[in-house]
Protein backbone atom coordinates (compact mmCIF):
# COMPACT_ATOMS: atom_id res chain seq x y z
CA UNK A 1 18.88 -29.30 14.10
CA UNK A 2 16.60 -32.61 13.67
CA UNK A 3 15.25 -33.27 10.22
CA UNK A 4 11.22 -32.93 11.62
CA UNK A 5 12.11 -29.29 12.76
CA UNK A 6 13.95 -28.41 9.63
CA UNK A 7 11.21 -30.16 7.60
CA UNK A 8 8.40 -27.99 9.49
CA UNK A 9 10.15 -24.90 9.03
CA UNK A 10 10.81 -25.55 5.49
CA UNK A 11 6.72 -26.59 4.57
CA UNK A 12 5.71 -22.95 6.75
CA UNK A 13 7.94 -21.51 4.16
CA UNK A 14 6.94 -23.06 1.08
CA UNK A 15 3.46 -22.61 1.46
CA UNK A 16 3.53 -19.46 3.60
CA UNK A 17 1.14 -21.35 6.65
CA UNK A 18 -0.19 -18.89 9.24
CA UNK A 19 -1.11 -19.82 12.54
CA UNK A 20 -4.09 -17.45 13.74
CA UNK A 21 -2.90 -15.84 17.01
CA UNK A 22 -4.32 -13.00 18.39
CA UNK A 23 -0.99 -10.97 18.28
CA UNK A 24 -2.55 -7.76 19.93
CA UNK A 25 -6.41 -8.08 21.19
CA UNK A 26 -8.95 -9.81 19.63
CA UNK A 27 -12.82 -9.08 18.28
CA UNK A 28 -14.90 -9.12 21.50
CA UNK A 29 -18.46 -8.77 20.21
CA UNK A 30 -20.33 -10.44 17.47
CA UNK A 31 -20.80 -8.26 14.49
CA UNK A 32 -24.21 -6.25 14.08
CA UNK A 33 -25.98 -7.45 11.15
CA UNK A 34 -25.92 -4.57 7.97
CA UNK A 35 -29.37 -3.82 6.28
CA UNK A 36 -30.04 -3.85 3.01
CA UNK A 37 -31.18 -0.25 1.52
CA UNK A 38 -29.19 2.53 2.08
CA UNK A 39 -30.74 3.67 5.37
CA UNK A 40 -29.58 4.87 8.97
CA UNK A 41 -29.10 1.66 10.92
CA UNK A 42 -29.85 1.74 14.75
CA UNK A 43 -27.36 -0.90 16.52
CA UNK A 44 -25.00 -1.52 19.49
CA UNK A 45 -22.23 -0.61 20.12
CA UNK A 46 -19.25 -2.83 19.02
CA UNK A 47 -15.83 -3.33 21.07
CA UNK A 48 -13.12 -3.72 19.05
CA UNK A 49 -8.96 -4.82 19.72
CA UNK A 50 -6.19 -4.21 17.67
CA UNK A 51 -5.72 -7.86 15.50
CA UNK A 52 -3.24 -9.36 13.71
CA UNK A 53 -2.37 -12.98 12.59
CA UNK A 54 0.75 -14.34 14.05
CA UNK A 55 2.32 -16.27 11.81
CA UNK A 56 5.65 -18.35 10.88
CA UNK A 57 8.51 -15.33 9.17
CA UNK A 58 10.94 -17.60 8.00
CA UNK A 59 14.84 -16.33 7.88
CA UNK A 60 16.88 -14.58 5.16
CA UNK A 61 20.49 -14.29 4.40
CA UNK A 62 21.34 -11.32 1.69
CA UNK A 63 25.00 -11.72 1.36
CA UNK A 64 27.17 -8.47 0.15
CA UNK A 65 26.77 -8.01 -3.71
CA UNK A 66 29.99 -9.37 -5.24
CA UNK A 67 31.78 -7.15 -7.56
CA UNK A 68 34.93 -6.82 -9.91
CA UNK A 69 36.90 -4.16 -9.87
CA UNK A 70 35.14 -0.63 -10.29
CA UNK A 71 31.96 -1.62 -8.82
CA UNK A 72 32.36 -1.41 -5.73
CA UNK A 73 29.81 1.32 -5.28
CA UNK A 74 27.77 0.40 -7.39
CA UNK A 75 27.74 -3.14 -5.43
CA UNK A 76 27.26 -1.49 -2.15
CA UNK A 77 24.27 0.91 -3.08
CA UNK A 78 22.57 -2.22 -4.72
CA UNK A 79 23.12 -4.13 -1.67
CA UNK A 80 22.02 -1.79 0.64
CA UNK A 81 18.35 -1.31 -1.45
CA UNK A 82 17.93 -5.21 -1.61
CA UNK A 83 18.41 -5.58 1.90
CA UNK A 84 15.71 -2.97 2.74
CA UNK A 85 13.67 -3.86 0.36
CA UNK A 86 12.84 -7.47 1.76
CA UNK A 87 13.14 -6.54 5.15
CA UNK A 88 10.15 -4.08 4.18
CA UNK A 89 8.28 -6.83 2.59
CA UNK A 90 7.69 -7.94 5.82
CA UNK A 91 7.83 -11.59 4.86
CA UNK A 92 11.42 -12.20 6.14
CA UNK A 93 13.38 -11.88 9.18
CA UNK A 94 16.42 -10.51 7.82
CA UNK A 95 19.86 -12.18 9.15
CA UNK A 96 22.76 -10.25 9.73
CA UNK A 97 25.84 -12.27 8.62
CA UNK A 98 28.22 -12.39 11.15
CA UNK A 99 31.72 -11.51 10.61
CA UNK A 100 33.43 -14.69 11.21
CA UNK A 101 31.18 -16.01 8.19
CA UNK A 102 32.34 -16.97 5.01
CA UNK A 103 30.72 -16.08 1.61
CA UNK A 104 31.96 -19.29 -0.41
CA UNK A 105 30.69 -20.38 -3.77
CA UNK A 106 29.08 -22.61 -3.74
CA UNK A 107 27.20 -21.57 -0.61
CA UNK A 108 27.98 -23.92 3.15
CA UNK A 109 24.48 -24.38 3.38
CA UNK A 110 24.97 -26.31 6.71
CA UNK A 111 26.59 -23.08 8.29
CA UNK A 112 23.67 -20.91 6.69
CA UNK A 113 21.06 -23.58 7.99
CA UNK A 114 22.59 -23.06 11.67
CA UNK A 115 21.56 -19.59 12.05
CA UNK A 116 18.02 -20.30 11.06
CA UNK A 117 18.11 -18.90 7.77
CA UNK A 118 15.48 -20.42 5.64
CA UNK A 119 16.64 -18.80 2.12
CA UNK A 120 20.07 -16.86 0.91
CA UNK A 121 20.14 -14.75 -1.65
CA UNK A 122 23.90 -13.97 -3.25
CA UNK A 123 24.36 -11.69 -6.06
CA UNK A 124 27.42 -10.24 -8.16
CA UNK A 125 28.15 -7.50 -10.73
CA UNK A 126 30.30 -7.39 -13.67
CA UNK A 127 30.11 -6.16 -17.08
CA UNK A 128 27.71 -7.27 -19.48
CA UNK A 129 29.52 -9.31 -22.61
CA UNK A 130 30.61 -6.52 -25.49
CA UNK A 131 29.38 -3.43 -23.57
CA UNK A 132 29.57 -1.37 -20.71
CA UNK A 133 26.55 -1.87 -19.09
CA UNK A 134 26.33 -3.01 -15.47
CA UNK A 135 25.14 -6.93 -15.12
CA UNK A 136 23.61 -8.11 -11.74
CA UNK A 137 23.17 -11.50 -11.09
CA UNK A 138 21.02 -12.41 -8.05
CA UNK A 139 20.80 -16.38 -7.05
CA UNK A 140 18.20 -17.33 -4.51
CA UNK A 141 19.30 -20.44 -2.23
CA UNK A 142 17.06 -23.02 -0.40
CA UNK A 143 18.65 -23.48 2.63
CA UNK A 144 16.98 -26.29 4.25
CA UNK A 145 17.11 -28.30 1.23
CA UNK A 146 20.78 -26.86 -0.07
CA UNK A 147 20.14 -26.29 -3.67
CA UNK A 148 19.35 -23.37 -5.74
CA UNK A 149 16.18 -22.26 -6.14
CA UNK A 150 16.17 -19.11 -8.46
CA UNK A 151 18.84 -17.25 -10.72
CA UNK A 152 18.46 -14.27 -13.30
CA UNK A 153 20.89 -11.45 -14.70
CA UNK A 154 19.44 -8.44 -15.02
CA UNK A 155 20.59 -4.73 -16.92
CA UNK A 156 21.15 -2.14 -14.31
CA UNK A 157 21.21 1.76 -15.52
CA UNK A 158 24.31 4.06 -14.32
CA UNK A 159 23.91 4.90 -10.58
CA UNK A 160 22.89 9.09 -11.50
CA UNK A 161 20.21 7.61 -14.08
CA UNK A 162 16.35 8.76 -12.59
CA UNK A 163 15.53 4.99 -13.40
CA UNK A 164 18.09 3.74 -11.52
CA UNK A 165 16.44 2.70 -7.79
CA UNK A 166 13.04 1.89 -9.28
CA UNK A 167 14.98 -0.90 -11.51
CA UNK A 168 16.71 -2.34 -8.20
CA UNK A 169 13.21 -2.24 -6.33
CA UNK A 170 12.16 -4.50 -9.51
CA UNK A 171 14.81 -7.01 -8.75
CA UNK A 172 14.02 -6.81 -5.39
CA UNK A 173 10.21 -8.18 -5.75
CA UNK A 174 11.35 -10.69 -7.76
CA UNK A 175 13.13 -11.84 -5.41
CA UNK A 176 9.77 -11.97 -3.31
CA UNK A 177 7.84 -13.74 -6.49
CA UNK A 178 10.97 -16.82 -5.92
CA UNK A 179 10.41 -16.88 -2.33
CA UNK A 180 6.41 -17.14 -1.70
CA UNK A 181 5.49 -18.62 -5.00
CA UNK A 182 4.66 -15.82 -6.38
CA UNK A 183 3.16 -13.59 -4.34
CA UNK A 184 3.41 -9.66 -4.91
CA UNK A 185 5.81 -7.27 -3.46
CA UNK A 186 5.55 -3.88 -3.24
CA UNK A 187 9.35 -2.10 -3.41
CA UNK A 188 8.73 -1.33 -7.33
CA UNK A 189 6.19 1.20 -6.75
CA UNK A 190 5.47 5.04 -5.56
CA UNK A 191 3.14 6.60 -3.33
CA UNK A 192 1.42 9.79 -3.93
CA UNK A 193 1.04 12.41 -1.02
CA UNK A 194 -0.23 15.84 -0.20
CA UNK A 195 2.61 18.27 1.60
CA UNK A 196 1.36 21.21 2.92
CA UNK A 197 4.08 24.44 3.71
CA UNK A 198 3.62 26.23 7.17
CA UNK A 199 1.85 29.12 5.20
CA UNK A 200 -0.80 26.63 4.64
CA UNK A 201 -0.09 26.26 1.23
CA UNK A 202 0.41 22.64 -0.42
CA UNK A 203 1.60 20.49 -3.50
CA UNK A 204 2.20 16.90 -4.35
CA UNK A 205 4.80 14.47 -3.64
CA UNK A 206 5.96 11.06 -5.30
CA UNK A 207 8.10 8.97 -3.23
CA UNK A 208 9.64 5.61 -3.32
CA UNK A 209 8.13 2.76 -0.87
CA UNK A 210 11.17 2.66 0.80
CA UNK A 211 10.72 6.82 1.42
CA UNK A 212 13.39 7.51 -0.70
CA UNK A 213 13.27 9.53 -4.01
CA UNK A 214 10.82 12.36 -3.40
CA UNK A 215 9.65 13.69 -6.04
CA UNK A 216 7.78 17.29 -5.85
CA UNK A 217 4.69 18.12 -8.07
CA UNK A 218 4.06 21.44 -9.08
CA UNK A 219 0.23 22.42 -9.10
CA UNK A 220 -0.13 25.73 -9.80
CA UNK A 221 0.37 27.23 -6.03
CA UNK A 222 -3.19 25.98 -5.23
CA UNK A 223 -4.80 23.76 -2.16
CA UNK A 224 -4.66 20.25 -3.91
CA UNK A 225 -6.04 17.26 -2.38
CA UNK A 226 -6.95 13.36 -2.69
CA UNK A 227 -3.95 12.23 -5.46
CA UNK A 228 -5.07 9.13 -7.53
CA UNK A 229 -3.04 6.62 -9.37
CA UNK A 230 -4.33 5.05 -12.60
CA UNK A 231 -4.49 1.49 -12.73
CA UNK A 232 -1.37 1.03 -15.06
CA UNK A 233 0.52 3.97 -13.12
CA UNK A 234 1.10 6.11 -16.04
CA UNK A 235 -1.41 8.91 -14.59
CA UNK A 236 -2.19 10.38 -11.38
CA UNK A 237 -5.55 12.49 -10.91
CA UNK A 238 -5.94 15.31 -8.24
CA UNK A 239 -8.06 18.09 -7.10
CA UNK A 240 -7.22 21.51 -6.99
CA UNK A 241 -8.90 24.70 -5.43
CA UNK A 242 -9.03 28.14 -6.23
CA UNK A 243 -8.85 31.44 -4.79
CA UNK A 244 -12.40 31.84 -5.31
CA UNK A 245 -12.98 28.73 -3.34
CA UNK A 246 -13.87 26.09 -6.88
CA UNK A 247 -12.26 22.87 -7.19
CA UNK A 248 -11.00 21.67 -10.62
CA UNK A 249 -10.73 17.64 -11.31
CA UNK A 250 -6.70 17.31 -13.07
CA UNK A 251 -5.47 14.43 -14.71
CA UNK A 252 -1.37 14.75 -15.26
CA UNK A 253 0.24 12.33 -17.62
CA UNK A 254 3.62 11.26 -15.20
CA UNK A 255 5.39 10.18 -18.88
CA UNK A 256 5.19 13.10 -20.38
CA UNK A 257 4.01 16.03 -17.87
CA UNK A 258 0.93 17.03 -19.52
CA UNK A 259 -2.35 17.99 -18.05
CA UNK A 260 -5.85 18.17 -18.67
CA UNK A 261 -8.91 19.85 -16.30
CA UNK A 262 -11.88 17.23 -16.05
CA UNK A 263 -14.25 19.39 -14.93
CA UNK A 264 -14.75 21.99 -12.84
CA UNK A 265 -17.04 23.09 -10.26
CA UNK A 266 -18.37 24.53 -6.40
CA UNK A 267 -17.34 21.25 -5.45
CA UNK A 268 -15.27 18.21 -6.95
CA UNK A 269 -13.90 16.22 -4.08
CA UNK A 270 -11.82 12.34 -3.81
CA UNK A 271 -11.03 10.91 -7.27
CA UNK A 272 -10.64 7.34 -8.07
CA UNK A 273 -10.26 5.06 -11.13
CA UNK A 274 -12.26 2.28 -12.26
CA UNK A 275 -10.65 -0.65 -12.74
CA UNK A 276 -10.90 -0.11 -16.49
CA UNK A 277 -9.19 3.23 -16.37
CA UNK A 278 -11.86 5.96 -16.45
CA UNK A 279 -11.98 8.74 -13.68
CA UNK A 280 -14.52 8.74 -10.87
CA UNK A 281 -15.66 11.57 -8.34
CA UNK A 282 -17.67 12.79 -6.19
CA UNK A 283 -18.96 16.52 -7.30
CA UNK A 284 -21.35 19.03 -5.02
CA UNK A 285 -24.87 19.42 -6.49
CA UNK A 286 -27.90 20.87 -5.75
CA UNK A 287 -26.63 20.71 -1.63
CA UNK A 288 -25.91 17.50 -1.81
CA UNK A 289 -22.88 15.63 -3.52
CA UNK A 290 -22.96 12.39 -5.65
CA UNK A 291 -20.65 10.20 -7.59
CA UNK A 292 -20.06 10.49 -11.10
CA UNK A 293 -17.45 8.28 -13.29
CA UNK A 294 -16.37 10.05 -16.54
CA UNK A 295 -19.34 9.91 -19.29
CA UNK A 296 -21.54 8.17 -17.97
CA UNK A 297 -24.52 8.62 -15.72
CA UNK A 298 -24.25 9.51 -12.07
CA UNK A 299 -23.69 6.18 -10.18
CA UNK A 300 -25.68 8.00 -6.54
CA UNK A 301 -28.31 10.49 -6.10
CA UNK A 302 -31.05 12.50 -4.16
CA UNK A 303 -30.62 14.05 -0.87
CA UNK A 304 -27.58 11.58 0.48
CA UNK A 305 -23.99 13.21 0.45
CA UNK A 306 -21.95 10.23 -1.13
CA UNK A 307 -18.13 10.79 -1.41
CA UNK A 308 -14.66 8.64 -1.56
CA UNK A 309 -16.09 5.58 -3.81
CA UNK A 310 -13.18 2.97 -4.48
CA UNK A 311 -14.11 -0.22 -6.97
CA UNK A 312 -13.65 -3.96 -6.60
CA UNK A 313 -10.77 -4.97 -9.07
CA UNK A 314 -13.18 -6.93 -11.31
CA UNK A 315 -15.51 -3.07 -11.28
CA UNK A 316 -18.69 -5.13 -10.37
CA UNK A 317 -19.19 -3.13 -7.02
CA UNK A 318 -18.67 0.06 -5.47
CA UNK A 319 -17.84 0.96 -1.68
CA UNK A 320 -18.19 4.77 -0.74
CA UNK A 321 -19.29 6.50 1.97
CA UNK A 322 -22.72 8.58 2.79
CA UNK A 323 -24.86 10.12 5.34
CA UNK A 324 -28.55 9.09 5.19
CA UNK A 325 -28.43 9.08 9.68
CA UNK A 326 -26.68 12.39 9.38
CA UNK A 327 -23.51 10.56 9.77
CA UNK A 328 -20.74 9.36 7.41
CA UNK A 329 -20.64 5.56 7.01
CA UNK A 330 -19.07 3.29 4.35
CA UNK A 331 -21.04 1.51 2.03
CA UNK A 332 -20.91 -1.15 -0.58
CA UNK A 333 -23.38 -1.94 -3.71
CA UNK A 334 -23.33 -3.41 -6.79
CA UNK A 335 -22.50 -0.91 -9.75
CA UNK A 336 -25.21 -1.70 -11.79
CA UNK A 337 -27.41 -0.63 -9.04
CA UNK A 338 -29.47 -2.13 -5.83
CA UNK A 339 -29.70 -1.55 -2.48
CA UNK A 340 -26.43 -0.99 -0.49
CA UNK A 341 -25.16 -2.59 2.41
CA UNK A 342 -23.34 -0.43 5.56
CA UNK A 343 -20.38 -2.20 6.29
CA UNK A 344 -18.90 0.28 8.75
CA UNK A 345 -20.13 0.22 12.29
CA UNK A 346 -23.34 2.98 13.39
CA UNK A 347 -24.65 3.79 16.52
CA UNK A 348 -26.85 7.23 16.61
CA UNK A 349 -25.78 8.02 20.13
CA UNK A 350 -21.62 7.79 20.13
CA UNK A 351 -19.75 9.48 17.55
CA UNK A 352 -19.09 6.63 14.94
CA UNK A 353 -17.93 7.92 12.13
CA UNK A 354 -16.44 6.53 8.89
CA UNK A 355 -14.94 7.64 5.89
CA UNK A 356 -12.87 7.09 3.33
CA UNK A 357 -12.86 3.29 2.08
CA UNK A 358 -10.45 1.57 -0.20
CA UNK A 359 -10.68 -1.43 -1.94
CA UNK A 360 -8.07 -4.29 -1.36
CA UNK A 361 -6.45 -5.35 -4.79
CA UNK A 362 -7.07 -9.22 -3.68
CA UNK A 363 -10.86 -8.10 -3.57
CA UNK A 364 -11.40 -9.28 -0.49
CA UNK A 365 -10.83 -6.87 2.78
CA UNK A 366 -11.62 -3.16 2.45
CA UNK A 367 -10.02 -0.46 4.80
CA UNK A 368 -11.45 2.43 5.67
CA UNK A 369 -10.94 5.32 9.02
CA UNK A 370 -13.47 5.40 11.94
CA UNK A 371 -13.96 7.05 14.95
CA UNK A 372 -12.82 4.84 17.82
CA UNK A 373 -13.25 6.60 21.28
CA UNK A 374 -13.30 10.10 19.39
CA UNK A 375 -10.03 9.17 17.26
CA UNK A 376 -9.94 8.34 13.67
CA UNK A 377 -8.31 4.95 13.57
CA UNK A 378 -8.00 2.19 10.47
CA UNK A 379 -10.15 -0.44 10.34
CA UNK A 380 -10.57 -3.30 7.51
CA UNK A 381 -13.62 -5.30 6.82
CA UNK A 382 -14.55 -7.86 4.04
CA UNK A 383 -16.84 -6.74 2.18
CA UNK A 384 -20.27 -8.39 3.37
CA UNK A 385 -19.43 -6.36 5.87
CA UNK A 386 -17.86 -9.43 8.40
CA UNK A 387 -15.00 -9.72 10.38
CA UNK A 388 -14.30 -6.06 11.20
CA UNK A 389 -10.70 -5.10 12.50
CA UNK A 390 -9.10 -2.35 13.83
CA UNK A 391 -5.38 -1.97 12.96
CA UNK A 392 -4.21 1.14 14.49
CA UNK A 393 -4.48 2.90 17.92
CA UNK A 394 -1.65 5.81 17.74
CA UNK A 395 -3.01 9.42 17.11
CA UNK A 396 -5.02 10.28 14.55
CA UNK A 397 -5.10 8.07 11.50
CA UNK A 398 -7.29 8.41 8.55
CA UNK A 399 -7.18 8.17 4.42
CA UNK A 400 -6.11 4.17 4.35
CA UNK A 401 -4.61 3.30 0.79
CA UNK A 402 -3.58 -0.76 -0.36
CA UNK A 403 -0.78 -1.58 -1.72
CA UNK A 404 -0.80 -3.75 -5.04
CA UNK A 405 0.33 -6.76 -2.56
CA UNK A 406 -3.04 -6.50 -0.72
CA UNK A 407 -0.95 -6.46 2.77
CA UNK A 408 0.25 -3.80 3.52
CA UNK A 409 -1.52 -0.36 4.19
CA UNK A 410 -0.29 3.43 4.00
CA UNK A 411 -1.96 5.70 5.92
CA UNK A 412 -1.58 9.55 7.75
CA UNK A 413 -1.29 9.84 11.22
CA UNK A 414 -1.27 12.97 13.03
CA UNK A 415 0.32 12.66 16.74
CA UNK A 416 2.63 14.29 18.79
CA UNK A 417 5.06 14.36 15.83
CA UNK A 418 2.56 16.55 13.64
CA UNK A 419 1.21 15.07 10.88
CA UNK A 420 2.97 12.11 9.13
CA UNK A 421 2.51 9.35 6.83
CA UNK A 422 3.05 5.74 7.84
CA UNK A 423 3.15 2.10 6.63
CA UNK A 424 1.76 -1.17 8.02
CA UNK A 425 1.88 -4.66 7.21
CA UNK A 426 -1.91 -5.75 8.55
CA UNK A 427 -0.55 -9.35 9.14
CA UNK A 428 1.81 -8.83 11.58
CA UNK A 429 1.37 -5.41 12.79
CA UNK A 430 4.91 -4.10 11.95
CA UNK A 431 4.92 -0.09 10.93
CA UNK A 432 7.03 2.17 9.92
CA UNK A 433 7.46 6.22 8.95
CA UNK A 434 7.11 6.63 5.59
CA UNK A 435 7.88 10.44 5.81
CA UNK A 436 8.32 12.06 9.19
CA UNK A 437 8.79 16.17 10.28
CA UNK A 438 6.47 17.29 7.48
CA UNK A 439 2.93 18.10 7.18
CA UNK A 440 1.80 14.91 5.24
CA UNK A 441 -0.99 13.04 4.42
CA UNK A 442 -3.74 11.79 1.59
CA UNK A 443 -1.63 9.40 0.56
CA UNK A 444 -2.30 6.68 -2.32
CA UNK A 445 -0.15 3.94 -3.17
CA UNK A 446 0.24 3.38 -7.08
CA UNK A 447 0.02 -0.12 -8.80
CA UNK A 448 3.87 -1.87 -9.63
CA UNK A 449 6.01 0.83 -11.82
CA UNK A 450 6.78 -1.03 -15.40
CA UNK A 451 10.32 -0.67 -16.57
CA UNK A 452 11.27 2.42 -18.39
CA UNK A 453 9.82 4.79 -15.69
């Protein structure tokens, strides 16, 4: 390989250089302008392609986890978890390594550097120095430049110990951190999900990024809806309803199990968190609905149903949705008050419906579910309300959610195969099921998982 290709290949990776490349479809209108008070805006009608950003993926070797004697399953289950965790990053093409290669310390970076790979990451178990707990060492290679980049030991728990995959997914985005300069990645976390039994009842679920290591919630035999993740993880909030038809707010403590009802009412409907950790909600009054956070004053009023409000990380401004045309539509305003701006697309003769907005962790895209020729599809938009995208065109898909890496997207789709949840990486388009054959969907992704949980 000449030294300008491998020294073009090796910048793209370093500094993670996208070229913009319309992967799908692009935007093929210029974007109505939004108004300023929280009115029903008369505009045209907006075509809109799937979009992504083509971009440079450079290549990644993970080499079998070395082990001494004993280990060997242990080696082989950590292996296999690294592996899919940074192929799910999406910010790698994972190499196979071929059989006629040779796993020699220190690494032939010149064979490595033949089969495109860009970074290799070898790692090996043995026993910690005067005990008898499990010691993985992973090593991240440059490549291109044949040196090496990262190394760090870390404690692994026995294989039957609950904490067990989360603390590989830790090693995993660390692993990421090394490779982008640290950027985010997403394997040590969980996403929440509503999973509904064919007799119509439903309860929660906890799973793994990866899909793995479900996790059922118990909540009480009841209809439960919208689960919520607190910002540091340790909580997740939920609605529940009745016999009688009334919804109670719950907050459950995922340390130590306990609960406690918010409030009660008619109607309590899609909790959030402020960035600062106090509960928000939307709850029915008067006809009408409004958003409330936890003691204070209610943040919307009067005659407009507002619903689903998600906050900027710094908490300065809110984006929710409302129906002052008679029609849902996102929104975004400051907190502190002021006129709000539509950032979803209206039109009072096609059915445009939107709903359900989230707030990107980065602060700057937020995702939401419109209706695209009659189908709820995902769409993002930054949040002047500019450069609108649609990401999805397969079934039904609604009730977007970030993850803490601000690229990546889980949503639920309801096709052919019934009602599912997937995951997308909204750079380059890639999805996958997160659950499949079940009746899922509401699904929120939760902030990184510290250690001990």
């Amino acid at each position: 390989m000449d030294g300008s290709r491998i020294l073009r290949r090796r910048r793209a990776a370093a500094w993670g250089l996208r070229v913009a490349a319309a992967a799908l479809a692009l935007v093929a209108a210029v974007l109505a302008p939004a108004s300023s008070p929280l009115e029903g805006q008369e505009g045209g009608a907006l075509r809109l392609g799937l979009t992504y950003e083509a971009g440079y993926v450079p290549g990644m070797v993970v080499a079998p986890v070395s082990t001494s004697a004993g280990f060997e399953e242990l080696g082989a289950a950590v292996g296999e978890i690294l592996r899919t965790d940074l192929e799910y990053s999406d910010r790698f093409d994972i190499l196979a390594v071929p059989d006629t290669a040779t796993l020699s310390a220190p690494p032939n970076y010149a064979l490595w550097n033949q089969l495109e790979a860009v970074w290799l990451v070898t790692s090996d178990i043995s026993v910690a120095p005067g005990t008898q707990t499990p010691l993985l060492r992973v090593s991240l290679h440059d490549v291109v430049y044949g040196n090496l980049e990262n190394v760090q030991a870390f404690s692994l728990p026995s294989m039957d110990a609950t904490d067990f995959r989360m603390s590989v997914h830790r090693v995993s985005d660390r692993i990421v951190s090394w490779a982008t300069g640290g950027q985010r990645g997403i394997a040590a976390t969980r996403i929440a999900l509503r999973r509904r039994d064919g007799d119509g009842s439903s309860y929660l679920v906890l799973i793994d990024s990866d899909g793995r290591n479900p996790q059922r919630i118990e909540t009480g035999g009841r209809n439960v809806f919208s689960p919520a993740f607190s910002p540091d993880a340790s909580r997740i909030a939920y609605t529940i309803q009745d016999e009688t038809g009334y919804f109670s707010l719950v907050e459950m403590n995922l340390i130590t199990g306990s609960r406690r009802t918010v409030v009660s009412g008619r109607l309590i409907q899609t909790p959030t968190w402020t960035p600062d950790g106090r509960l928000a909600y939307a709850e029915g009054v008067g006809g009408t609905t409004r958003i409330v956070v936890e003691g204070d004053a209610p943040l919307t009023e009067g005659r407009i149903q507002s619903l689903n409000p998600s906050f900027s990380p710094d908490g300065e401004s809110l984006a929710y949705e409302a129906d002052p045309a008679n029609e849902q539509q996102v929104y975004v305003r400051r907190v502190a008050g002021g006129p709000a701006r539509r950032v979803s697309i209206y039109h009072p003769r096609e059915d445009t419906n939107a709903a359900g907005p989230d707030w990107s962790p980065n602060g700057d895209r937020i995702a939401y579910s419109a209706l695209s020729d009659r189908r709820w599809q995902i769409f993002t938009v930054n949040p002047d309300g500019t450069d609108r995208r649609m990401l999805t065109r397969r079934g039904e898909s609604e009730d977007p959610s970030w993850a803490p890496d601000g690229r990546h997207l889980v949503f639920s789709s309801l096709d052919s195969q019934g009602s599912t949840v997937w995951i997308l990486d909204v750079f380059t388009g890639r999805s996958r099921p997160l659950t499949a054959g079940r009746l899922d969907g509401l699904p929120d992704w939760s902030p990184p998982i510290p250690p001990g949980r």
